[in-house]
PDB file of N, CA and C in Angstrom:
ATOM      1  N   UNK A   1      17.184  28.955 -62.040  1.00  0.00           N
ATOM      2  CA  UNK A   1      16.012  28.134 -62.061  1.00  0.00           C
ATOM      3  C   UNK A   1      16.267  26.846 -61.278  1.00  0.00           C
ATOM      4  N   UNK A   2      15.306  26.219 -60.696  1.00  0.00           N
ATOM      5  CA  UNK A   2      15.422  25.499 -60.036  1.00  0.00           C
ATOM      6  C   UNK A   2      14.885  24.265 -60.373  1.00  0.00           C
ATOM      7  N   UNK A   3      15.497  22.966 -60.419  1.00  0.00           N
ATOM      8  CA  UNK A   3      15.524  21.937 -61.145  1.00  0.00           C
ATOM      9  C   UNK A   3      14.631  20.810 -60.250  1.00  0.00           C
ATOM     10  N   UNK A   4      14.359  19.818 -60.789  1.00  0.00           N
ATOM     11  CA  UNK A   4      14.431  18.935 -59.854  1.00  0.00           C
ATOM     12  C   UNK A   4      15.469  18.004 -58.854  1.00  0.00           C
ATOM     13  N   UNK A   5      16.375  18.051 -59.626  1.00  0.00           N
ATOM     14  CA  UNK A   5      17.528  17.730 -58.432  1.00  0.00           C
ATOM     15  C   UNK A   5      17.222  18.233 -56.855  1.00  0.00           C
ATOM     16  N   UNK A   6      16.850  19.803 -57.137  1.00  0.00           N
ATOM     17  CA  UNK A   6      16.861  20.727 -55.750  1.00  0.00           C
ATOM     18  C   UNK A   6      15.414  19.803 -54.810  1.00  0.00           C
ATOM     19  N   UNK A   7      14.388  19.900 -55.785  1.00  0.00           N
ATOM     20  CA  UNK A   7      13.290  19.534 -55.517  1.00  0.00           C
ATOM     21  C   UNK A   7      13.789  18.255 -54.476  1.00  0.00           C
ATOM     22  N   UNK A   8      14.137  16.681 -55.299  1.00  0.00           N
ATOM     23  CA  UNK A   8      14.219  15.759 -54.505  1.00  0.00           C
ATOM     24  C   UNK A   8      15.504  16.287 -53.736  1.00  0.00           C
ATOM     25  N   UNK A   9      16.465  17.096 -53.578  1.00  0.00           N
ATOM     26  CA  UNK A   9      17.144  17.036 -52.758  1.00  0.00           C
ATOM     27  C   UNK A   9      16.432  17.720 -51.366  1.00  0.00           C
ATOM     28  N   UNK A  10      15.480  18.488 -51.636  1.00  0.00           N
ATOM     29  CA  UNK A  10      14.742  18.766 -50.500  1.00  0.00           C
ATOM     30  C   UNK A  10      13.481  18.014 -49.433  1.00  0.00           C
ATOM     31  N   UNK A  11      13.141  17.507 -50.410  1.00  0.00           N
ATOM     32  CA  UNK A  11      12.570  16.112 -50.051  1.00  0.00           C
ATOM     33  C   UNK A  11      13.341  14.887 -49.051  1.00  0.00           C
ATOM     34  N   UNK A  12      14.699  14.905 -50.018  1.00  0.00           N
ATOM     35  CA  UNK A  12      15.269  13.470 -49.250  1.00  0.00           C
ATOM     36  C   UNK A  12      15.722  14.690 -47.834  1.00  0.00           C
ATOM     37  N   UNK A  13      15.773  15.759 -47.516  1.00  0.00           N
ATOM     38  CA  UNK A  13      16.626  16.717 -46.576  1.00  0.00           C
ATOM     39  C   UNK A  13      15.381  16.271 -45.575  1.00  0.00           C
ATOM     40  N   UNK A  14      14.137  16.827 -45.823  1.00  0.00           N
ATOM     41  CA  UNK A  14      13.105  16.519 -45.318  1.00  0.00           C
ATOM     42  C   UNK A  14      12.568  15.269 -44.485  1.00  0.00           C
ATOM     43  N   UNK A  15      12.376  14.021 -45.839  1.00  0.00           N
ATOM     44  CA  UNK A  15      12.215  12.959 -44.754  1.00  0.00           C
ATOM     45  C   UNK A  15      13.513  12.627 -43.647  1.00  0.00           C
ATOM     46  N   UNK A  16      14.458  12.684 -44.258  1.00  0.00           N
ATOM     47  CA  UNK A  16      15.611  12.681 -43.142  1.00  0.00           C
ATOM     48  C   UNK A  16      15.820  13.498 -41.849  1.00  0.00           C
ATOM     49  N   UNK A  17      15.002  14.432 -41.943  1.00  0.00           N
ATOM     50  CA  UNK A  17      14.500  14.823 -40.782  1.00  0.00           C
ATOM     51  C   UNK A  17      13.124  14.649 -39.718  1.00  0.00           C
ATOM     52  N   UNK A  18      12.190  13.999 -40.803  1.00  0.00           N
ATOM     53  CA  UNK A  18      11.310  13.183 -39.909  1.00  0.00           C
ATOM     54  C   UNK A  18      11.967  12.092 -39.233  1.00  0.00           C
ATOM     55  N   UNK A  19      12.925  11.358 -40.123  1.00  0.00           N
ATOM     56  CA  UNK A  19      12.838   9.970 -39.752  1.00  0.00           C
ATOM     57  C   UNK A  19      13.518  10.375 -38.248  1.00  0.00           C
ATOM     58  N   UNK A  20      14.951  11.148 -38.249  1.00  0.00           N
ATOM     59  CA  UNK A  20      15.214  11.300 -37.369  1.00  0.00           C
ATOM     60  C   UNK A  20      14.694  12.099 -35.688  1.00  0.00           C
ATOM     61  N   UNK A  21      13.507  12.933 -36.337  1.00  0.00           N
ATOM     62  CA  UNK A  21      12.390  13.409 -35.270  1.00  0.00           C
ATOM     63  C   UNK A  21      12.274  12.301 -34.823  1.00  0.00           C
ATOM     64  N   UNK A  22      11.307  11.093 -35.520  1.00  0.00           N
ATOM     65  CA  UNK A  22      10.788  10.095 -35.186  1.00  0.00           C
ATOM     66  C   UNK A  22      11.626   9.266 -33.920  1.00  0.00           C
ATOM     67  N   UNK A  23      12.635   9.334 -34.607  1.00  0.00           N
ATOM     68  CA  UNK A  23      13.733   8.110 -33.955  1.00  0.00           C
ATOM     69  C   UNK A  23      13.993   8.536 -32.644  1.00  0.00           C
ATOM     70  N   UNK A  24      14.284  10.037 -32.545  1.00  0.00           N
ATOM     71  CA  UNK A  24      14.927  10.646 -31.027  1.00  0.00           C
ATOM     72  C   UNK A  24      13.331  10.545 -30.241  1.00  0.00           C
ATOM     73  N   UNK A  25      12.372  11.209 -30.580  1.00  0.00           N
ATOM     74  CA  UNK A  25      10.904  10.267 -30.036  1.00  0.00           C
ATOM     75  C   UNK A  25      10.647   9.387 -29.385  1.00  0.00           C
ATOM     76  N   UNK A  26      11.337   8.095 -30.749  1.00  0.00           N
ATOM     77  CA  UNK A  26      11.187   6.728 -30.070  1.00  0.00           C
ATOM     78  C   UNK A  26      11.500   6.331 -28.923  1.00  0.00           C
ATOM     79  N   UNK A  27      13.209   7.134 -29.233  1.00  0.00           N
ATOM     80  CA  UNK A  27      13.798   6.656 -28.061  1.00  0.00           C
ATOM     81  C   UNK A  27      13.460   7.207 -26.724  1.00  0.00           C
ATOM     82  N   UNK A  28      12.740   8.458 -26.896  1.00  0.00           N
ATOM     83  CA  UNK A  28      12.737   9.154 -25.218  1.00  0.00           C
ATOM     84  C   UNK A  28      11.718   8.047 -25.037  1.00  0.00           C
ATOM     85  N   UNK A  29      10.451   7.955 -25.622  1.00  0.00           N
ATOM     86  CA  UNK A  29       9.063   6.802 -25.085  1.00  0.00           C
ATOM     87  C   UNK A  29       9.687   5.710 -24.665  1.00  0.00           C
ATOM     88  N   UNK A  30      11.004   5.102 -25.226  1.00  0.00           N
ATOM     89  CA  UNK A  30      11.189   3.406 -24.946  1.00  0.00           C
ATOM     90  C   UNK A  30      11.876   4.228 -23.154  1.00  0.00           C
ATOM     91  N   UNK A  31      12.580   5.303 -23.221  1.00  0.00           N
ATOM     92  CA  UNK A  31      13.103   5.421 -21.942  1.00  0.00           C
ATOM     93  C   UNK A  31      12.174   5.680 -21.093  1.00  0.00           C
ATOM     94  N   UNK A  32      11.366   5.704 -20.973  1.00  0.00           N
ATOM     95  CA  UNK A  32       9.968   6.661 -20.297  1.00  0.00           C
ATOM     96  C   UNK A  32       9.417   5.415 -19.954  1.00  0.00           C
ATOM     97  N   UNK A  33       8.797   4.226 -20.900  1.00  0.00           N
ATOM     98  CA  UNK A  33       8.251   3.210 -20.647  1.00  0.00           C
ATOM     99  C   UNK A  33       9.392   2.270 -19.710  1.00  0.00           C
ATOM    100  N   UNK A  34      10.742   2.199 -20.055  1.00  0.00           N
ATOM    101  CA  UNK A  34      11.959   1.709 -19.074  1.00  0.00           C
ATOM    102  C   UNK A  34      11.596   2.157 -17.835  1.00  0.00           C
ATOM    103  N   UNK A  35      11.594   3.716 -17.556  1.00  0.00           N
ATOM    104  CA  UNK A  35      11.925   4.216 -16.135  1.00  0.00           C
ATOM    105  C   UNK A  35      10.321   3.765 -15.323  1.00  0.00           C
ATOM    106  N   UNK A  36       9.101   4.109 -16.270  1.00  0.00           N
ATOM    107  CA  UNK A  36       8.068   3.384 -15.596  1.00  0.00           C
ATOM    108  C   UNK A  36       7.821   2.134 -15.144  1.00  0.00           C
ATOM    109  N   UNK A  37       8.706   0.824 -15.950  1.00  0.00           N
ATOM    110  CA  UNK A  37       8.485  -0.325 -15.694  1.00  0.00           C
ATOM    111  C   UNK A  37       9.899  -0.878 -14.444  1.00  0.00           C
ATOM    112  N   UNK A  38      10.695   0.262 -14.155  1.00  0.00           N
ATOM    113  CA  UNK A  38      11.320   0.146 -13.137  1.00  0.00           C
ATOM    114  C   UNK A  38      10.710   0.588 -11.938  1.00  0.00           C
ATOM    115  N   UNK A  39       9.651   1.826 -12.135  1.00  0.00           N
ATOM    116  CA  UNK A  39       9.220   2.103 -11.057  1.00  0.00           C
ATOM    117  C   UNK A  39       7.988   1.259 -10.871  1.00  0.00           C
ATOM    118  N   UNK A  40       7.564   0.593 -11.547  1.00  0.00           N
ATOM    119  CA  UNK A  40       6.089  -0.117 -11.115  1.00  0.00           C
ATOM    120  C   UNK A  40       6.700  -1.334 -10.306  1.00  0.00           C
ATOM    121  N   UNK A  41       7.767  -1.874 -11.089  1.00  0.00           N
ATOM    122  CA  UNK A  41       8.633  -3.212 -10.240  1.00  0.00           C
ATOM    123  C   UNK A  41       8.668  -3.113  -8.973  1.00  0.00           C
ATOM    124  N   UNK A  42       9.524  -1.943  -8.877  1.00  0.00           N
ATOM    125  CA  UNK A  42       9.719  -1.357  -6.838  1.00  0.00           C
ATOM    126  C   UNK A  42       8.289  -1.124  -6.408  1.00  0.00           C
ATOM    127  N   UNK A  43       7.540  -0.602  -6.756  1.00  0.00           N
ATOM    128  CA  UNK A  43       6.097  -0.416  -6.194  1.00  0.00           C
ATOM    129  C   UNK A  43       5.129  -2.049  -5.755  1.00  0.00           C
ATOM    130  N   UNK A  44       5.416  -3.160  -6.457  1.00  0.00           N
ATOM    131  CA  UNK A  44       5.606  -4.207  -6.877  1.00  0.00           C
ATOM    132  C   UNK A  44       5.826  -4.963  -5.259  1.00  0.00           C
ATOM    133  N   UNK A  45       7.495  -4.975  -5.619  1.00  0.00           N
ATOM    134  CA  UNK A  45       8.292  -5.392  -4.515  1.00  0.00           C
ATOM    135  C   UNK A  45       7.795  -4.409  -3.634  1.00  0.00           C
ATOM    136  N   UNK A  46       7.420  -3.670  -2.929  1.00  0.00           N
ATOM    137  CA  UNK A  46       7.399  -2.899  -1.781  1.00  0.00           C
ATOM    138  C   UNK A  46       5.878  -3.593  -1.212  1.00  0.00           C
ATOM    139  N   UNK A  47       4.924  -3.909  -2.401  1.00  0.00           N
ATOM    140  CA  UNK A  47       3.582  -4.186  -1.875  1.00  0.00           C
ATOM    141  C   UNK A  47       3.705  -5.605  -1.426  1.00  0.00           C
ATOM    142  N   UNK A  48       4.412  -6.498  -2.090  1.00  0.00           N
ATOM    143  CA  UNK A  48       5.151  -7.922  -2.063  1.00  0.00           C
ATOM    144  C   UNK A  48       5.462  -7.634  -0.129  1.00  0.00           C
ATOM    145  N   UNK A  49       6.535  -7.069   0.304  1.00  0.00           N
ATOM    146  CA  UNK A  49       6.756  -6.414   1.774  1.00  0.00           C
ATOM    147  C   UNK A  49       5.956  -6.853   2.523  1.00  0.00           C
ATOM    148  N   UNK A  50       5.091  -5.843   1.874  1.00  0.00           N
ATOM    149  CA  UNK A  50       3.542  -5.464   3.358  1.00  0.00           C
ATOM    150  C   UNK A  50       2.534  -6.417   3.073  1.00  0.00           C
ATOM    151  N   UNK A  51       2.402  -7.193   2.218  1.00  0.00           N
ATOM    152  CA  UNK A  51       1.354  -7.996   1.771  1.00  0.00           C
ATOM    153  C   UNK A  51       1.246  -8.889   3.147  1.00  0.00           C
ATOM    154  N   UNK A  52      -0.229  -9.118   3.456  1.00  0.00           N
ATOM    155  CA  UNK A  52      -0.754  -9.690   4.709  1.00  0.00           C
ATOM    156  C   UNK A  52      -1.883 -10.410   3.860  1.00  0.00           C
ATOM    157  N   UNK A  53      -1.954 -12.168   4.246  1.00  0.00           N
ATOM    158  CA  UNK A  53      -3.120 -13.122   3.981  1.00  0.00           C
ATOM    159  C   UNK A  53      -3.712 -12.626   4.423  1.00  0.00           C
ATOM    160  N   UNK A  54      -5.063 -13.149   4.486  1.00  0.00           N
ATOM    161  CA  UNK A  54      -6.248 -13.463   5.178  1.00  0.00           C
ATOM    162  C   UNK A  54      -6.211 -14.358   6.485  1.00  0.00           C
ATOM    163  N   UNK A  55      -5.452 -15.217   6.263  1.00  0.00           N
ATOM    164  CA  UNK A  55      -5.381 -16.123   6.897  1.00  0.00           C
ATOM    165  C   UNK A  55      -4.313 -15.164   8.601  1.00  0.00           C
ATOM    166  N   UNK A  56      -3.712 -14.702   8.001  1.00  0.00           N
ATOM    167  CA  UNK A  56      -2.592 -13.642   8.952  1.00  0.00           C
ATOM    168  C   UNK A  56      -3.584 -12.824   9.372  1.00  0.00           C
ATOM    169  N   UNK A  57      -4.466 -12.050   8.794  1.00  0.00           N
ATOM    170  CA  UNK A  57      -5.027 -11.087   9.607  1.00  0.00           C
ATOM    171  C   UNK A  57      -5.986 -11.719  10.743  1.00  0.00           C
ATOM    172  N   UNK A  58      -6.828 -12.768  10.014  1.00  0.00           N
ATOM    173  CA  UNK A  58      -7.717 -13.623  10.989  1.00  0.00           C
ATOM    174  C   UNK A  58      -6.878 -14.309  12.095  1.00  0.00           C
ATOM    175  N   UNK A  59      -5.659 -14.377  11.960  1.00  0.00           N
ATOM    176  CA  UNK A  59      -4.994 -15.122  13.141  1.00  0.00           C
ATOM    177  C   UNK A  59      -4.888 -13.839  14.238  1.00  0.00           C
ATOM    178  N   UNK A  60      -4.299 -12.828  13.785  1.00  0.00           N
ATOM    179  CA  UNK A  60      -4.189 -11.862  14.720  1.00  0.00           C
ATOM    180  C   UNK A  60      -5.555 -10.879  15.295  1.00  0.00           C
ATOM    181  N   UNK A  61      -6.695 -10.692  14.841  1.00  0.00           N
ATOM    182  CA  UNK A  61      -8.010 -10.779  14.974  1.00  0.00           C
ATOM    183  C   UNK A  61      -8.179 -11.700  16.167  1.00  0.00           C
ATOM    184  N   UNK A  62      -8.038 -13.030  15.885  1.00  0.00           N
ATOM    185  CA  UNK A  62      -8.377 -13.932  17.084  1.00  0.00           C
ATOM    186  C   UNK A  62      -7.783 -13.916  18.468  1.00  0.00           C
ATOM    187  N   UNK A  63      -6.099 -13.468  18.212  1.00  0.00           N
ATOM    188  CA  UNK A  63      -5.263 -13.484  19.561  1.00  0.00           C
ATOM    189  C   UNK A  63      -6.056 -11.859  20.396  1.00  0.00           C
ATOM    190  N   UNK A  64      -6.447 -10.697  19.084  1.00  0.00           N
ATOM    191  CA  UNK A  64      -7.150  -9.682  19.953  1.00  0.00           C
ATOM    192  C   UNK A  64      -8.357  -9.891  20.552  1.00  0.00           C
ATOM    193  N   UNK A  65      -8.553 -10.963  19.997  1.00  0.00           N
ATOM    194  CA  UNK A  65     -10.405 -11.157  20.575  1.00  0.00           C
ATOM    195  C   UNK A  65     -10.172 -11.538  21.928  1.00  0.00           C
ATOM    196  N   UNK A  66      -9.225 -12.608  21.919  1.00  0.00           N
ATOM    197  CA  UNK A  66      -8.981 -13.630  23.063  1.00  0.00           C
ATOM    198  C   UNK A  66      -8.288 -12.692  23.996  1.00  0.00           C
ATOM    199  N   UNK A  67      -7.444 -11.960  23.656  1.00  0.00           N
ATOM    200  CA  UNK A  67      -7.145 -10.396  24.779  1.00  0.00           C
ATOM    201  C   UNK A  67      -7.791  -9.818  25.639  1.00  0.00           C
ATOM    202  N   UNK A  68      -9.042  -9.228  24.548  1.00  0.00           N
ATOM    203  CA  UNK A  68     -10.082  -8.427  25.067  1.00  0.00           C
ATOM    204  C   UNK A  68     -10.806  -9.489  25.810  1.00  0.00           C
ATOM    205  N   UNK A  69     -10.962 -10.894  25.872  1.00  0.00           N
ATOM    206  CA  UNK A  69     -11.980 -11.396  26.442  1.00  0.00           C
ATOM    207  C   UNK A  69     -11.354 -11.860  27.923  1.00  0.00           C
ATOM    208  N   UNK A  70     -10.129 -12.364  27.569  1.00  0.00           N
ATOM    209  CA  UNK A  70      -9.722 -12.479  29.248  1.00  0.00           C
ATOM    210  C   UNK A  70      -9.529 -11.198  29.766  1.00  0.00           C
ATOM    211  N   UNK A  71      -9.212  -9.909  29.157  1.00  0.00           N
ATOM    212  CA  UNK A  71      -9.497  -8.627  29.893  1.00  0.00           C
ATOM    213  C   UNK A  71     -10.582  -8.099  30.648  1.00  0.00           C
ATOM    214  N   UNK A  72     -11.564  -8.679  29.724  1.00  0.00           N
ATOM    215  CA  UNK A  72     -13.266  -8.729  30.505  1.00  0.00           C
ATOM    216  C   UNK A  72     -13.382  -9.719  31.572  1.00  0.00           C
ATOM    217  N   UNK A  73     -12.928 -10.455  31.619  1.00  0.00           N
ATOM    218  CA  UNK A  73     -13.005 -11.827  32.211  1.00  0.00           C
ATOM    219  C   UNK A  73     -12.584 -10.784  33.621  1.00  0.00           C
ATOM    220  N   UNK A  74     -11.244 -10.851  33.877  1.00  0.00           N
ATOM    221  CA  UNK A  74     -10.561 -10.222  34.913  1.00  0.00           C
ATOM    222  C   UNK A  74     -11.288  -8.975  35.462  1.00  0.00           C
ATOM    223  N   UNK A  75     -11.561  -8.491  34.653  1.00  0.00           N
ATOM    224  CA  UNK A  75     -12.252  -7.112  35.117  1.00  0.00           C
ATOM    225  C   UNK A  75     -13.625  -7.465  35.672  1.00  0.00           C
ATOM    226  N   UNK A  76     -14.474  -8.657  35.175  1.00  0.00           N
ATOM    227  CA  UNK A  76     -15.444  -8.783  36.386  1.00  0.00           C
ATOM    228  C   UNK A  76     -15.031  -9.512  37.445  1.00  0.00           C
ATOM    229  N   UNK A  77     -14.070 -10.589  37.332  1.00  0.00           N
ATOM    230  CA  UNK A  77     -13.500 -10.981  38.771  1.00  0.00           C
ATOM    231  C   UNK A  77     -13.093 -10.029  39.875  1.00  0.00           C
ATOM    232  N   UNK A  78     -12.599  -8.814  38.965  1.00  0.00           N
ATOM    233  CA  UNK A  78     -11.718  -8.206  40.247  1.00  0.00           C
ATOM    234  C   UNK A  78     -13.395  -6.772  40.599  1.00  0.00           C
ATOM    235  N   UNK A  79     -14.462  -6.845  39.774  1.00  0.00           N
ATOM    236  CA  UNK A  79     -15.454  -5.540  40.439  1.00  0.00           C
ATOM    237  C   UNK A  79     -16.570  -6.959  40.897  1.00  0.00           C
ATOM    238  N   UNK A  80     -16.152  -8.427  41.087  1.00  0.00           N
ATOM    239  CA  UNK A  80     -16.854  -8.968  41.749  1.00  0.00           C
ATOM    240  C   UNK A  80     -16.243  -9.116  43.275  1.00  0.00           C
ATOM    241  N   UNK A  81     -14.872  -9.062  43.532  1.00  0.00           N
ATOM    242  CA  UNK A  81     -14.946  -8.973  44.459  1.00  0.00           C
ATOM    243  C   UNK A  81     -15.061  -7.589  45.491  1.00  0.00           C
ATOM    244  N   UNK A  82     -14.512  -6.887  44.558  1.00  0.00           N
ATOM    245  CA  UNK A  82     -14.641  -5.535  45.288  1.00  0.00           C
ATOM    246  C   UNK A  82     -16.497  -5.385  45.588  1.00  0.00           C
ATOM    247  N   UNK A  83     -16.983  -6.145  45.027  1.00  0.00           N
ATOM    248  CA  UNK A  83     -18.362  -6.117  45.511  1.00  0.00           C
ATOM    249  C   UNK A  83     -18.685  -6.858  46.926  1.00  0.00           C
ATOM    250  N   UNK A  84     -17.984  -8.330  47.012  1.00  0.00           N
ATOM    251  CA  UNK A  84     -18.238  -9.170  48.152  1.00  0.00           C
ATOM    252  C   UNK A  84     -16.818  -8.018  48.820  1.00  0.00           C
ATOM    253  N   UNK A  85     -16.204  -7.120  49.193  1.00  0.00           N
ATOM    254  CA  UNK A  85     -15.664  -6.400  50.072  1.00  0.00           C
ATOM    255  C   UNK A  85     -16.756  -5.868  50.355  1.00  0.00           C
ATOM    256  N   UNK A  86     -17.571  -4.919  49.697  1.00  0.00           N
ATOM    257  CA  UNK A  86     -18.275  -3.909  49.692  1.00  0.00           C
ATOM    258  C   UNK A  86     -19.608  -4.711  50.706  1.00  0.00           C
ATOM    259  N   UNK A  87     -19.993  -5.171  50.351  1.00  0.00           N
ATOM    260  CA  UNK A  87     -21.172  -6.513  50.887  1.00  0.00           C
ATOM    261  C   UNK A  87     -20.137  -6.792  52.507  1.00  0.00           C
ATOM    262  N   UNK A  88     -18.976  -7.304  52.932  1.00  0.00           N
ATOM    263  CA  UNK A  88     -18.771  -7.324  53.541  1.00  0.00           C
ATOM    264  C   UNK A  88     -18.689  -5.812  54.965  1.00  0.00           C
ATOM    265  N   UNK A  89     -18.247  -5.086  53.931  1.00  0.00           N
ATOM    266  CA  UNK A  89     -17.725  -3.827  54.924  1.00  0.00           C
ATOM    267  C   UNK A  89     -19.568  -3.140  55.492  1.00  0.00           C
ATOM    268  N   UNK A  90     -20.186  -3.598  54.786  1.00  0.00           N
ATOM    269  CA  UNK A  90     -21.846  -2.880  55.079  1.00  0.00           C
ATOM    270  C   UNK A  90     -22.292  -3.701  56.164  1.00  0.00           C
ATOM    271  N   UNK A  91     -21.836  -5.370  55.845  1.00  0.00           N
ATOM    272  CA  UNK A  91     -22.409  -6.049  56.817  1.00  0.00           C
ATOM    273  C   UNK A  91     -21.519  -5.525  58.369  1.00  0.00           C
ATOM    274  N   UNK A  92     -20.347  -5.550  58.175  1.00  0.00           N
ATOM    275  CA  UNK A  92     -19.719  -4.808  59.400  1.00  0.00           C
ATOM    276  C   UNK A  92     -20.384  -3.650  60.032  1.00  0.00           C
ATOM    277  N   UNK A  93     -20.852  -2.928  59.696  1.00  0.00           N
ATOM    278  CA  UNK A  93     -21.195  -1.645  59.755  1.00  0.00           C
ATOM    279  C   UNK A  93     -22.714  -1.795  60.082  1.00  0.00           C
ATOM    280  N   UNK A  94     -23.008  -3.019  59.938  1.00  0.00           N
ATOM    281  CA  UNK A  94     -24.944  -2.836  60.082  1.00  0.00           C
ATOM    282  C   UNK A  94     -25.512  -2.168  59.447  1.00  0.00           C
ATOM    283  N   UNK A  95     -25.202  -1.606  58.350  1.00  0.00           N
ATOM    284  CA  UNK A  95     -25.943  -1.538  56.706  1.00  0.00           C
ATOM    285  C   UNK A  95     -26.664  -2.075  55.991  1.00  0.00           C
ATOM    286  N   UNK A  96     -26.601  -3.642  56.066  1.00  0.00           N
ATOM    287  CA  UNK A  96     -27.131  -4.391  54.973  1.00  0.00           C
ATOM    288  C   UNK A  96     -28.340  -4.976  55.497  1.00  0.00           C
TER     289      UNK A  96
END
């Protein structure tokens, strides 16, 4: 027959095995939340890296503007003169 002794001894067998479920649990989540808060850090620092103001992008914006505009610039100087050639070589020719 079986007493209560057995009873609470199965009991205390019992919670002693939750507690310790619990505990090995705990610990994988605290490692899990560790390895995530190491990887968010580097993700962190890496964006820290590449991070560009406003102020940086608008500066480099402006040096392309100013690129493209003396590029235009030049490019009608040089199909204005190829025009006064062109104007010239017709007048040679008795074209114009």
């Amino acid at each position: 027959m079986m007493g209560p002794e057995w009873l609470i001894g199965g009991g205390l067998t019992l919670a002693g095995s939750c507690f310790a479920y619990t505990w090995r649990s705990s610990a994988k989540l605290h490692q899990r939340i560790d390895d995530l808060t190491r990887e968010l850090s580097g993700c962190q620092t890496d964006s820290a890296k590449t991070y560009v103001t406003k102020a940086e992008i608008k500066d480099v914006e402006n040096r392309i503007t100013a690129a493209l505009k003396e590029l235009g610039e030049r490019f009608e100087r040089n199909l204005d003169r190829l025009a006064e050639r062109l104007e010239r070589l017709q007048a040679k020719d008795g074209r114009h």
